[in-house]
Protein backbone atom coordinates (compact mmCIF):
# COMPACT_ATOMS: atom_id res chain seq x y z
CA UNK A 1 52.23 35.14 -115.83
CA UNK A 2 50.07 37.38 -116.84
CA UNK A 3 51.95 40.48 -116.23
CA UNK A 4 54.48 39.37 -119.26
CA UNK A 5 52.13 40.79 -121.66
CA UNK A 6 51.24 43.95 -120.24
CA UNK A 7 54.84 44.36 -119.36
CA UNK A 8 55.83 44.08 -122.85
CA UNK A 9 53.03 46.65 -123.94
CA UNK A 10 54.80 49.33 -122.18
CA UNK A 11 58.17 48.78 -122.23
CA UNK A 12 57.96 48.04 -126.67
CA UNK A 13 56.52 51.76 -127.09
CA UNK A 14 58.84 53.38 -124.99
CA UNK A 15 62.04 51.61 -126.64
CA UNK A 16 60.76 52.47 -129.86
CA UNK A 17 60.23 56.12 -128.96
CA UNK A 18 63.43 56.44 -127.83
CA UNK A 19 64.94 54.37 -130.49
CA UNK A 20 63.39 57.22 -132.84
CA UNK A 21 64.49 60.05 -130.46
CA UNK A 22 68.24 58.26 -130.72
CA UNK A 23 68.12 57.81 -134.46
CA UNK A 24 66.65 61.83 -134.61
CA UNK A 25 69.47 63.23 -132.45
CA UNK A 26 72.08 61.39 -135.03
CA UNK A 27 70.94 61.87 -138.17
CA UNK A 28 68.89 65.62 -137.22
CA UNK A 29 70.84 67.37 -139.86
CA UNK A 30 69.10 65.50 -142.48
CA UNK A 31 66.45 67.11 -141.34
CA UNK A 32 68.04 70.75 -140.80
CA UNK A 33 69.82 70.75 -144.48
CA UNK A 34 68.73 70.35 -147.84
CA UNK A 35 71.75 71.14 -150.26
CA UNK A 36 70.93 68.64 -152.89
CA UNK A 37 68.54 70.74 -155.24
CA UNK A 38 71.23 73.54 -155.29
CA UNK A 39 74.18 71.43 -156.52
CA UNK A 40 76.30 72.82 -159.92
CA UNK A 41 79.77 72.98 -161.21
CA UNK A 42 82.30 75.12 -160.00
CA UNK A 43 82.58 76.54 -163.93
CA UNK A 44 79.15 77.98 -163.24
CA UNK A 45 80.13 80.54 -160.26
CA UNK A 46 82.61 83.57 -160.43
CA UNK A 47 83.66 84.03 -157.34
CA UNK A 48 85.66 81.67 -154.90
CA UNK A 49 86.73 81.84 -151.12
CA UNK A 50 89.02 79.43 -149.84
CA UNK A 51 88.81 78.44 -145.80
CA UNK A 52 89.39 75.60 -143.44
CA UNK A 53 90.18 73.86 -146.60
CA UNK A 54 87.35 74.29 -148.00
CA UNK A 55 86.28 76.28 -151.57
CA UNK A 56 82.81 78.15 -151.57
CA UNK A 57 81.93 79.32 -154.47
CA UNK A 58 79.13 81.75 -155.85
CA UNK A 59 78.71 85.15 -157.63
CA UNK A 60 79.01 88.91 -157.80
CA UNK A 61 76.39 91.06 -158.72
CA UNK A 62 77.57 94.19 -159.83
CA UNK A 63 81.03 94.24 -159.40
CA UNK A 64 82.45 97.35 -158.77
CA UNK A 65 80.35 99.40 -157.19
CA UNK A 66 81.47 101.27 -153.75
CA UNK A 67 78.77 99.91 -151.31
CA UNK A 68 78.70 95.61 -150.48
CA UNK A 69 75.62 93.89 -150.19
CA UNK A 70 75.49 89.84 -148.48
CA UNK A 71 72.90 87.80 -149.03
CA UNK A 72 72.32 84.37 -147.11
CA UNK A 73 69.78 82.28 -149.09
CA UNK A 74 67.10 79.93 -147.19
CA UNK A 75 67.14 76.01 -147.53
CA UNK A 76 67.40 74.29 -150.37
CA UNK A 77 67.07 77.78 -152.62
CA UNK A 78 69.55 78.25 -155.88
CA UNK A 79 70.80 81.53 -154.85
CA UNK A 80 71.69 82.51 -157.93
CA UNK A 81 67.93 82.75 -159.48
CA UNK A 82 68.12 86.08 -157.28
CA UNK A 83 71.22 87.44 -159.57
CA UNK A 84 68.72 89.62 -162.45
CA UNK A 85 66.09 90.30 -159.63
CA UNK A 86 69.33 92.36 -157.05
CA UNK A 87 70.99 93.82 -160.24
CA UNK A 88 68.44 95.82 -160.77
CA UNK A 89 67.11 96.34 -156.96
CA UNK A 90 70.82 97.08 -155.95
CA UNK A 91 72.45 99.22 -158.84
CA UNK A 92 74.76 101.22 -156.27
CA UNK A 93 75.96 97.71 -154.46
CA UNK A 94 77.91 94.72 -155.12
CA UNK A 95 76.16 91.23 -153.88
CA UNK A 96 77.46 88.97 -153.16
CA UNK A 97 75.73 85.55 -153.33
CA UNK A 98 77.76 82.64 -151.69
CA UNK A 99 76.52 79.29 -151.69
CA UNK A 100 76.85 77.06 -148.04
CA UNK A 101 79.65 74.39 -147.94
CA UNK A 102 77.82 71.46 -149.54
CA UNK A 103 74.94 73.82 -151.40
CA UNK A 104 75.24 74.94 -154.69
CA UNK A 105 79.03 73.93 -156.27
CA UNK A 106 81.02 74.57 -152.63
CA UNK A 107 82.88 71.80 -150.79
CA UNK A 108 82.49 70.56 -147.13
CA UNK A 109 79.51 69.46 -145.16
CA UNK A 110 76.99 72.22 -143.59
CA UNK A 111 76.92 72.68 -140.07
CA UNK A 112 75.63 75.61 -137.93
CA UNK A 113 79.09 76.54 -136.58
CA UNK A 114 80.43 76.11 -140.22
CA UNK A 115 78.15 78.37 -141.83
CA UNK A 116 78.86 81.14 -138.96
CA UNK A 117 82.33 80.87 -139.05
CA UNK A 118 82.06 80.92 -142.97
CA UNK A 119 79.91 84.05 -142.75
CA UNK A 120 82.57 86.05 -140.76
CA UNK A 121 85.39 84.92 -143.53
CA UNK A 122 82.91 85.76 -146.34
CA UNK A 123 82.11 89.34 -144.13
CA UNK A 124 85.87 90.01 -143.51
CA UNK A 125 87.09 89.23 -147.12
CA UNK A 126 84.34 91.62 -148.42
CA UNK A 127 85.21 94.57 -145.82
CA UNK A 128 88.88 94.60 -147.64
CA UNK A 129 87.14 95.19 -150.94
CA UNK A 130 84.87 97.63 -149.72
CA UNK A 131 87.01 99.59 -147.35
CA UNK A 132 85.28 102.40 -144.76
CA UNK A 133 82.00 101.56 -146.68
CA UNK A 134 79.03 100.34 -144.50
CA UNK A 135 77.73 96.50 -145.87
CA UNK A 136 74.28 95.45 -145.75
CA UNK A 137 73.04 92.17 -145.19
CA UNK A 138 70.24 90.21 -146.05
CA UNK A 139 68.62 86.45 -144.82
CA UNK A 140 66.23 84.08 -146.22
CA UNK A 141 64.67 81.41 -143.92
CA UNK A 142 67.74 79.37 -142.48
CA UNK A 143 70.09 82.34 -143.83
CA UNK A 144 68.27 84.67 -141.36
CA UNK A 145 69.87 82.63 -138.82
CA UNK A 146 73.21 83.35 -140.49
CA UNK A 147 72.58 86.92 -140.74
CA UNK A 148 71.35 87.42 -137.68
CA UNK A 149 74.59 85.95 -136.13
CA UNK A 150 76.98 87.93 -138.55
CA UNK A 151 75.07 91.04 -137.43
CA UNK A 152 75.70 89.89 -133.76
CA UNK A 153 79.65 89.55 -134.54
CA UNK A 154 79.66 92.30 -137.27
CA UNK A 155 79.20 95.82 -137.75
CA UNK A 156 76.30 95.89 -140.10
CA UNK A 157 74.38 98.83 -141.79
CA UNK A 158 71.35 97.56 -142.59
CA UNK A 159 69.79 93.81 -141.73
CA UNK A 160 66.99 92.54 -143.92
CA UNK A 161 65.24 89.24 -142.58
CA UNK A 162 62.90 87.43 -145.10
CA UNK A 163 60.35 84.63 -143.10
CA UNK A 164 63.31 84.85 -140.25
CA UNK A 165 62.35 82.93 -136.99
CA UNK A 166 63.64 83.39 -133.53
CA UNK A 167 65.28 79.93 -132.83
CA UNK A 168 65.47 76.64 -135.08
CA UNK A 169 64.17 74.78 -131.87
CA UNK A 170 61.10 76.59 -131.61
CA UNK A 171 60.04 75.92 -135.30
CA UNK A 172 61.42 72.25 -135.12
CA UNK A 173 59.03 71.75 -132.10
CA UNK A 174 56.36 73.11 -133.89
CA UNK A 175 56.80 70.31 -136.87
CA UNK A 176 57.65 67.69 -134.26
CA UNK A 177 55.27 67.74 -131.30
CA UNK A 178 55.51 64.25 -129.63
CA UNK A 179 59.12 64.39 -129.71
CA UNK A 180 61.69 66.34 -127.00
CA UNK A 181 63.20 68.36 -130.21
CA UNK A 182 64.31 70.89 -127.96
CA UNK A 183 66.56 68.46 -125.72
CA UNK A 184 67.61 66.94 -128.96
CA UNK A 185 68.61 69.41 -131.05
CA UNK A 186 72.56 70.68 -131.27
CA UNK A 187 71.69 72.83 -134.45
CA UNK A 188 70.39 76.19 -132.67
CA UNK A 189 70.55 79.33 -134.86
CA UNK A 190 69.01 81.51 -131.98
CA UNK A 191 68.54 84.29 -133.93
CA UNK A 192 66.46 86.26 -131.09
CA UNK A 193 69.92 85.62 -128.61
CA UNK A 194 72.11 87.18 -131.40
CA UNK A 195 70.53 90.04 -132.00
CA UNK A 196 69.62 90.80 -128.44
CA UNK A 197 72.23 94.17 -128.46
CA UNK A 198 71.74 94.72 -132.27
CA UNK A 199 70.90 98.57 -132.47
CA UNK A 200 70.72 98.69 -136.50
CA UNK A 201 68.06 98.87 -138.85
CA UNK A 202 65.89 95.70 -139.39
CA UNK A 203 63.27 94.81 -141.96
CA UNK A 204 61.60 91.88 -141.58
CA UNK A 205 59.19 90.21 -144.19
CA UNK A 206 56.95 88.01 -143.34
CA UNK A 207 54.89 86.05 -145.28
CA UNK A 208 51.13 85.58 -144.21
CA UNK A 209 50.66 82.01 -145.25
CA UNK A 210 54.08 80.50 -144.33
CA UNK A 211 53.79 76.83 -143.50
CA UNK A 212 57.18 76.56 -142.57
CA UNK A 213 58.17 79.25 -140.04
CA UNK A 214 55.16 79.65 -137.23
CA UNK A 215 53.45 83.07 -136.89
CA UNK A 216 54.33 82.65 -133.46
CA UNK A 217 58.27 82.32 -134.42
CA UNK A 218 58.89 85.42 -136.13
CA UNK A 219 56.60 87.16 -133.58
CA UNK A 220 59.06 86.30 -130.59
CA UNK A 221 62.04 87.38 -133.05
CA UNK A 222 60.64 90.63 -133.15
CA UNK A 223 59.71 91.03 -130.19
CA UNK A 224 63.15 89.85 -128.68
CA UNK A 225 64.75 92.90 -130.98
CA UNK A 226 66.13 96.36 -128.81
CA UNK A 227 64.82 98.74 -131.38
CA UNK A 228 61.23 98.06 -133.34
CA UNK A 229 62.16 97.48 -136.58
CA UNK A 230 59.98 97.83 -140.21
CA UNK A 231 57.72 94.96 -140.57
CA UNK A 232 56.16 94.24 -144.29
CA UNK A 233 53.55 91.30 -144.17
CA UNK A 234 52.43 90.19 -147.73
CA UNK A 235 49.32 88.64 -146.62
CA UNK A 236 49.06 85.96 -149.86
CA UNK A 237 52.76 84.88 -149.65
CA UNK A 238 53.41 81.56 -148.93
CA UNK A 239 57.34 80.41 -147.29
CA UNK A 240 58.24 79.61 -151.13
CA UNK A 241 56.49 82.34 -152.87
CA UNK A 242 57.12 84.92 -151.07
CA UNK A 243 59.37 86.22 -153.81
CA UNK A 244 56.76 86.64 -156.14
CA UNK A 245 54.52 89.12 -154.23
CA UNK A 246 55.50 92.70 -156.17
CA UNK A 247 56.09 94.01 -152.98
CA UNK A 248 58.45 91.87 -151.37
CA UNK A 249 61.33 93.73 -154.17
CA UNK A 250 59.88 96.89 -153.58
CA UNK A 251 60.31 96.25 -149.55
CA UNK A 252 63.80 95.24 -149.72
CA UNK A 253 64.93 98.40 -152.76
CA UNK A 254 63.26 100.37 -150.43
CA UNK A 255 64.91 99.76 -147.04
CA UNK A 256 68.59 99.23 -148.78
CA UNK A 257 68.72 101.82 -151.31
């Protein structure tokens, strides 16, 4: 009789823990997506792109000019606090700042296949504007994964990665180390697979105190590119100030312009 007890003190932790693995794998994009500080009304944005249904709305800095500029915003950031900062970084380009489907005032529900599929719409859409003229691209954080996957499918000039990482697995493990993330996870953004044939120019900024993205992360991602590319560390920069270091505009004028 007395095994009942200690039989029940095993098999109640392990239920549990997978209970929580169950409930992780269903509801992991709760914990991959964060659109709800970025939400306003369609009125604010002035440019639209209809696909699958869905509108995605954002804005154009710049309109006009010959050369086309992409930018692919990290995690729960308003994209469009970057609109005064790449006016005057850019002044030869067009950017184009579109928000995910569910961020900002776009429809649908994010999902990694959904934001890449979105990226090559946004990418082909833009090419017809900009005809013969090479576009540049630049990721933040999750939108390094997009980037880095519209560079893979793309022809792209230039490909700026801001605290970029080499697979969303990787970094989830690192948050989450008593639970099988990587067995769990359907949300992959392998950056370091996509850009395993990219023969571009890369910058990547990192910042030296992020304490989202592990050190080790971007290190791989680099290290899984063909061709070295420019590195700029800002040593101070944390994941969400690395946009206030001086020399995180000065790195990106420099390598686009």
């Amino acid at each position: 009789m007395a095994r009942a007890p200690v039989l029940a003190a095993i098999t109640l932790p392990v239920l549990a823990y997978a209970a929580l693995c169950g409930w992780m794998y269903f509801r992991q994009r709760d914990f991959i997506y964060f659109p709800q500080a970025t939400l306003s009304n369609a009125s604010e944005a002035d440019f639209v792109m209809a696909r699958d249904g869905v509108h995605l709305h954002g804005w154009v800095v710049n309109p006009g000019r010959p050369r086309a500029l992409l930018y692919f915003g990290g995690n729960a950031e308003r994209i469009e606090g970057n609109r005064d900062d790449f006016a005057r970084w850019f002044p030869g380009h067009s950017v184009y700042f579109v928000a995910y489907r569910g961020y900002g005032a776009s429809e649908g529900t994010p999902s990694e296949q959904a934001l890449f599929a979105d990226a090559l719409a946004l990418y082909d859409l833009i090419q017809v504007q900009h005809p013969g003229q090479p576009i540049t691209v630049i990721g933040s954080s999750l939108g390094s994964g997009v980037a880095s996957y519209l560079a893979s499918a793309r022809p792209v000039a230039r490909l700026a990665l801001v605290a970029p990482f080499d697979n969303l697995a990787n970094v989830a493990q690192t948050h989450y180390p008593l639970l099988p993330v990587r067995a769990l996870l359907r949300e992959r953004f392998d950056s370091a697979g996509h850009l395993a044939g990219f023969r571009g120019r890369v910058l990547v900024i990192r910042a030296g105190q992020d304490e989202v993205i592990p050190a080790a992360s971007t290190a791989r991602l680099i290290a899984a590119l063909p061709q070295a590319p420019q590195v700029v560390v800002l040593p101070r920069a944390s994941h969400n100030t690395i946009r206030d270091d001086p020399a995180f505009g000065a790195a990106l004028r420099d390598f686009v312009n």
